[in-house]
Protein backbone atom coordinates (compact mmCIF):
# COMPACT_ATOMS: atom_id res chain seq x y z
CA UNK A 1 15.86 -56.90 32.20
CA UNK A 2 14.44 -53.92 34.36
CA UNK A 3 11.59 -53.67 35.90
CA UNK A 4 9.61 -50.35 36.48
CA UNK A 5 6.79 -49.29 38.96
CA UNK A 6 4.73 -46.29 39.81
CA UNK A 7 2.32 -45.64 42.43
CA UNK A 8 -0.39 -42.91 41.35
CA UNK A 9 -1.74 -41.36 44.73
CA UNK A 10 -5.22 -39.96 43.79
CA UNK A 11 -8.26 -37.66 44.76
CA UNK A 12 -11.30 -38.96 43.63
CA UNK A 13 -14.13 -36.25 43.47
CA UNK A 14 -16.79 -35.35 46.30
CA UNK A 15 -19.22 -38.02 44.77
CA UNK A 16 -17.41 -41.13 44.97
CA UNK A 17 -19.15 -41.65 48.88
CA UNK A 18 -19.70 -44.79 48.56
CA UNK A 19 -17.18 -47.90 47.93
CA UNK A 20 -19.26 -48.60 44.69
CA UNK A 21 -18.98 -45.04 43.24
CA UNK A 22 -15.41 -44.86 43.82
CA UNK A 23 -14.77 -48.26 41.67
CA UNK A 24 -16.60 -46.34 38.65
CA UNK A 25 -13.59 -43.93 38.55
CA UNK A 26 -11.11 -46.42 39.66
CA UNK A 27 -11.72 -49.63 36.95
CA UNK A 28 -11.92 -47.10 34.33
CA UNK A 29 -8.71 -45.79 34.66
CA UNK A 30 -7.15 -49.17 35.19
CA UNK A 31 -8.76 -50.28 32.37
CA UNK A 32 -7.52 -47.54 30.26
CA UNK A 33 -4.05 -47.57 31.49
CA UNK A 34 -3.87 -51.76 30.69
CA UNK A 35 -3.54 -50.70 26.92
CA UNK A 36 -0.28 -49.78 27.84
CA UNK A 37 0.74 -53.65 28.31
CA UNK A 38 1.61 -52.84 32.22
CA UNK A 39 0.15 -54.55 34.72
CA UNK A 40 -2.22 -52.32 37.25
CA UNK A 41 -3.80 -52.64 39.86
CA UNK A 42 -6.05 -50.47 43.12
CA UNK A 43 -3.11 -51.26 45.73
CA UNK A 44 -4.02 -48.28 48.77
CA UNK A 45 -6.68 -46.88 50.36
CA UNK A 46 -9.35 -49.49 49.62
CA UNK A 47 -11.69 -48.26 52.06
CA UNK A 48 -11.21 -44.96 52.25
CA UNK A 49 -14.02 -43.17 50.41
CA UNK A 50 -12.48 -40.20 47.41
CA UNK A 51 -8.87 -41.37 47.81
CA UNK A 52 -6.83 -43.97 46.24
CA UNK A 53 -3.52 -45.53 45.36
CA UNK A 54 -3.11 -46.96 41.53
CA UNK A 55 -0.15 -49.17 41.17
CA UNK A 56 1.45 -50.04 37.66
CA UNK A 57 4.32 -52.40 36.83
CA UNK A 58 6.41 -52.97 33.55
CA UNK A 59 9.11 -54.93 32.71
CA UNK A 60 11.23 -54.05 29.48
CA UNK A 61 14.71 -55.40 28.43
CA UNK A 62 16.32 -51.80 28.58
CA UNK A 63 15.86 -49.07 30.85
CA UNK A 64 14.70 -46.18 28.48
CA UNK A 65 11.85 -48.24 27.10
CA UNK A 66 10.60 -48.77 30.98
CA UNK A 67 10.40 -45.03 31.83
CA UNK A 68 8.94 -44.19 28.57
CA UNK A 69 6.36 -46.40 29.34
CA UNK A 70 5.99 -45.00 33.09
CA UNK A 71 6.31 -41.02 31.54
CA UNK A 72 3.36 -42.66 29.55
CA UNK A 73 1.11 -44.20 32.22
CA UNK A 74 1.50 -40.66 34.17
CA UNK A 75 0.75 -38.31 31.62
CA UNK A 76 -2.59 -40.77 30.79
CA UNK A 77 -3.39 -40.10 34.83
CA UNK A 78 -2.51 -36.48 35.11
CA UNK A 79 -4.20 -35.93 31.78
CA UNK A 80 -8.06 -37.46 33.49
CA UNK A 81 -10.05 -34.81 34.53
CA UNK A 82 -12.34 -36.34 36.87
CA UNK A 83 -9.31 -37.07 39.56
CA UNK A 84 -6.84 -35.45 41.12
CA UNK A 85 -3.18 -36.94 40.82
CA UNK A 86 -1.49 -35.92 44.46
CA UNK A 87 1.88 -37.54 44.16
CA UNK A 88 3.17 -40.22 41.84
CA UNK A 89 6.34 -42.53 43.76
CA UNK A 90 8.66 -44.30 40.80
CA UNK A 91 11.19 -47.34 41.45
CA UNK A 92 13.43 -48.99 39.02
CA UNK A 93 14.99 -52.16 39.37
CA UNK A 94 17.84 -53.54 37.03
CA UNK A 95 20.08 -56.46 36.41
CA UNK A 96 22.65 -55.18 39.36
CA UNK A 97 19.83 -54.96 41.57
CA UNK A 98 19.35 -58.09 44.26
C-alpha cells in the first residue's frame, strides 16, 4: 500500500477580503478535486485573507497509480484560473516506510 499527499500553497485573488469570500474559491476547488476519490481538505492559512494551503491524500496499492493521481490533482489546480498555485510540497509513503 502507499500512500500519497500534496500540499497546494495558493494565492487567492484581491477580492477574497473577507473569510467568507475566500471559502467561495476554496470549497469549489475542494469540491472539484474530490472527484478524484482523494481526500482534501483547507489545512493552512485559515485566517489569513487571499492565501491558502489545500491538502490532498490518496492511498493506492502501487506507487505509479498514487502519483498519477497527485500529477492529476495538480494539473486540476494549476489549470484554475481564478488562483494562483505558489508551490505544491509532495510526500510518499510505502510499505518500507515506519
Amino acid at each position: 500500500m502507499f500512500t500519497g499527499c500534496v500540499e497546494f500553497d495558493l494565492l487567492l485573488p484581491s477580492d477574497s477580503r473577507s473569510l467568507k469570500a475566500k471559502r467561495s474559491y476554496v470549497r469549489p476547488i475542494c469540491a472539484s478535486l474530490r472527484k478524484y476519490e482523494v481526500a482534501v481538505s483547507e489545512v493552512g492559512g485559515q485566517k489569513l485573507h487571499g492565501r491558502t494551503t489545500i491538502g490532498v491524500a490518496a492511498v493506492a496499492g502501487d506507487l505509479h497509480h498514487v502519483q498519477e493521481i497527485l500529477d492529476t490533482c495538480e494539473h486540476h489546480v494549476a489549470g484554475r484560473p481564478e488562483v494562483e498555485l505558489l508551490s505544491v510540497r509532495r510526500r510518499i509513503f510505502g510499505p518500507e516506510d515506519e
